[in-house]
Protein backbone atom coordinates (compact mmCIF):
# COMPACT_ATOMS: atom_id res chain seq x y z
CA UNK A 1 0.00 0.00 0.00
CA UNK A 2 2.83 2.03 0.78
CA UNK A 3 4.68 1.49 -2.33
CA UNK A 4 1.27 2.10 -4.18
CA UNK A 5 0.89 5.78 -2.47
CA UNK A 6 4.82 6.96 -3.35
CA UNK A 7 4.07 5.08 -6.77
CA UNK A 8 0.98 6.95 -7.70
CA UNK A 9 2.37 10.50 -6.51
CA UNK A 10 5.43 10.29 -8.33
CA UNK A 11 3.05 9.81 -11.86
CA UNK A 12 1.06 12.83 -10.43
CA UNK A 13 4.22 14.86 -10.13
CA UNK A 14 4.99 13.84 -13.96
CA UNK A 15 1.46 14.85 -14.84
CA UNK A 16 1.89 17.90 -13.45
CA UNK A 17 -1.13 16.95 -11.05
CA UNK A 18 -1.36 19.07 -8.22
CA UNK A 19 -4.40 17.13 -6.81
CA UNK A 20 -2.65 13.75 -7.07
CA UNK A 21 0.35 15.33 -5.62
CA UNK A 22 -0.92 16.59 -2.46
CA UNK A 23 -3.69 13.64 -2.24
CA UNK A 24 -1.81 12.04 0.72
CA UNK A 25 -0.03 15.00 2.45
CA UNK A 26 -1.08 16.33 5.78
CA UNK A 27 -2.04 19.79 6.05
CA UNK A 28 0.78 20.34 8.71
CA UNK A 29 3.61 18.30 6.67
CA UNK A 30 6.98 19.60 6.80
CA UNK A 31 9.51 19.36 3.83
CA UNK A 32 13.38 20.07 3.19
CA UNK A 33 14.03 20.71 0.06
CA UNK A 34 17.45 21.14 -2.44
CA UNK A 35 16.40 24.61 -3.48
CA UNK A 36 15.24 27.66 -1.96
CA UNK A 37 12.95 27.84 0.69
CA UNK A 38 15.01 24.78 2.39
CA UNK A 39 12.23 24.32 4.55
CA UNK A 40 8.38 24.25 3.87
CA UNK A 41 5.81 23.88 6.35
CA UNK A 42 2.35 22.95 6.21
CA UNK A 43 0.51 21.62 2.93
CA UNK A 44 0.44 25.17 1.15
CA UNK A 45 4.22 25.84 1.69
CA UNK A 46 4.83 22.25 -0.16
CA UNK A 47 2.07 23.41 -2.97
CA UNK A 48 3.93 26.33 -3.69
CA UNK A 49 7.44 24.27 -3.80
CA UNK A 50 6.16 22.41 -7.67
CA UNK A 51 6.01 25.50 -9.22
CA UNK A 52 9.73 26.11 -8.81
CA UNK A 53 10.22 22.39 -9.90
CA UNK A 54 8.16 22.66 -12.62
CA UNK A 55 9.52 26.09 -14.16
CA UNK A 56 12.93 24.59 -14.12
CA UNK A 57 12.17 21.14 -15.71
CA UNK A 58 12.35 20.21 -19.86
CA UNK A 59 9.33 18.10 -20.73
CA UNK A 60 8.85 15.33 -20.77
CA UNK A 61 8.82 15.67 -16.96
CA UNK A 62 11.18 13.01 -15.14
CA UNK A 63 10.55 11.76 -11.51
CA UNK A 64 11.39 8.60 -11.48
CA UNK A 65 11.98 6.21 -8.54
CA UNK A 66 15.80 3.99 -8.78
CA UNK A 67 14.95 2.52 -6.28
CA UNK A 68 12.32 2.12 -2.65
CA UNK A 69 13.17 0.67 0.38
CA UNK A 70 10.09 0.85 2.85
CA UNK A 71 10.34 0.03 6.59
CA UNK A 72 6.55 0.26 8.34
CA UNK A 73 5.10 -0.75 11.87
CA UNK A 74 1.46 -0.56 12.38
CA UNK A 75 1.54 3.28 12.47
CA UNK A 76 4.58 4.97 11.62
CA UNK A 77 6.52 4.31 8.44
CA UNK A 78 9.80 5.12 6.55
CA UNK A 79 10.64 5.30 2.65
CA UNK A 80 14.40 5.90 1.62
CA UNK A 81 14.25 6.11 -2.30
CA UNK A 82 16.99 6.88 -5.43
CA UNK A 83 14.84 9.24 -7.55
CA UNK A 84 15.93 11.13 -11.13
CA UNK A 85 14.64 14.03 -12.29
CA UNK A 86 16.02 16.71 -14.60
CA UNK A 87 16.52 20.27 -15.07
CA UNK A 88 17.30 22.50 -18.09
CA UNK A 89 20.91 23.38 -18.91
CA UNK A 90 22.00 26.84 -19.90
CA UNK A 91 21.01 26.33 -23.43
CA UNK A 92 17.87 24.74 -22.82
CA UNK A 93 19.63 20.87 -22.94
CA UNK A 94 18.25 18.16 -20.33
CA UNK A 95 20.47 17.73 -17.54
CA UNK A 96 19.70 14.44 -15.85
CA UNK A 97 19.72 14.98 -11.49
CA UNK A 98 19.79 12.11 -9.15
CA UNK A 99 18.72 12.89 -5.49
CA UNK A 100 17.62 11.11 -2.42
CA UNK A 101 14.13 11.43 -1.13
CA UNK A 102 12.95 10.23 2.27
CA UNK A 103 9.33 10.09 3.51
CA UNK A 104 8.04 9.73 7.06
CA UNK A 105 4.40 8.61 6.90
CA UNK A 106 1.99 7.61 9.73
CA UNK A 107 -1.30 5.96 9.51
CA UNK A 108 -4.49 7.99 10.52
CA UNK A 109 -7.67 6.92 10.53
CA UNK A 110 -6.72 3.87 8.90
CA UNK A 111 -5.05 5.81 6.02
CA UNK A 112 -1.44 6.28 5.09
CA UNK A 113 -0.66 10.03 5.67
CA UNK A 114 2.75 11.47 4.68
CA UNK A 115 4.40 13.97 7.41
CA UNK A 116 7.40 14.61 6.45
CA UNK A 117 9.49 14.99 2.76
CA UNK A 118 13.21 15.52 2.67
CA UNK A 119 15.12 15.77 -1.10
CA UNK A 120 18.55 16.02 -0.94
CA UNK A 121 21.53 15.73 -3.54
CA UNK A 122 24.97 14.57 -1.91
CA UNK A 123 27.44 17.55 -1.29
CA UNK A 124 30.06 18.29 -3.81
């Protein structure tokens, strides 16, 4: 079910699917981010976060999963996932960018709820 959730939002971040994206988010859900704001509380400070994705990514959009690793108890769980995206070069190539992304989800009411976002890229 877990896999499922991270799954479907990543296609709704490729759609460009703000509904989808948000769909499993709490409304007080904290995010650190790569760029600018590094932090982003509560569900309309992580809406406003895709816009800055989107303006800087070539379509097709990428946001693809390498690969998921899940750990989950009955009401708290973890995913540590590979992800690829992309951003536009200088002269408007497509510049590949691998990052990390972790989720901290807990269930609610029977229902999956992600708390907490962190996308990082390793230090250079």
């Amino acid at each position: 079910m877990i896999r499922e959730l991270v799954e479907d939002w990543a296609r709704a971040v490729r759609a460009r699917d703000f509904d989808g994206i948000l769909a499993h988010h709490s409304a007080e859900m904290l995010m650190f981010d790569v760029p600018p704001p590094l932090e982003s509380k509560g569900i309309d400070g992580y809406r406003e976060t895709w816009d800055l994705f989107y303006s800087a990514q070539p379509d097709p959009i990428a946001f693809d999963i390498q690969r998921m690793d899940i750990v989950a108890g009955a009401d708290v769980a973890f995913v540590a996932a590979l992800m690829r995206c992309a951003e536009k070069g200088d002269h408007g190539e497509r510049i590949n960018l691998d990052f990390r992304l972790t989720i901290g989800l807990r269930k609610i009411n029977s229902r999956w709820i992600i708390l907490h976002e962190h996308h990082s890229v390793p230090a250079t």
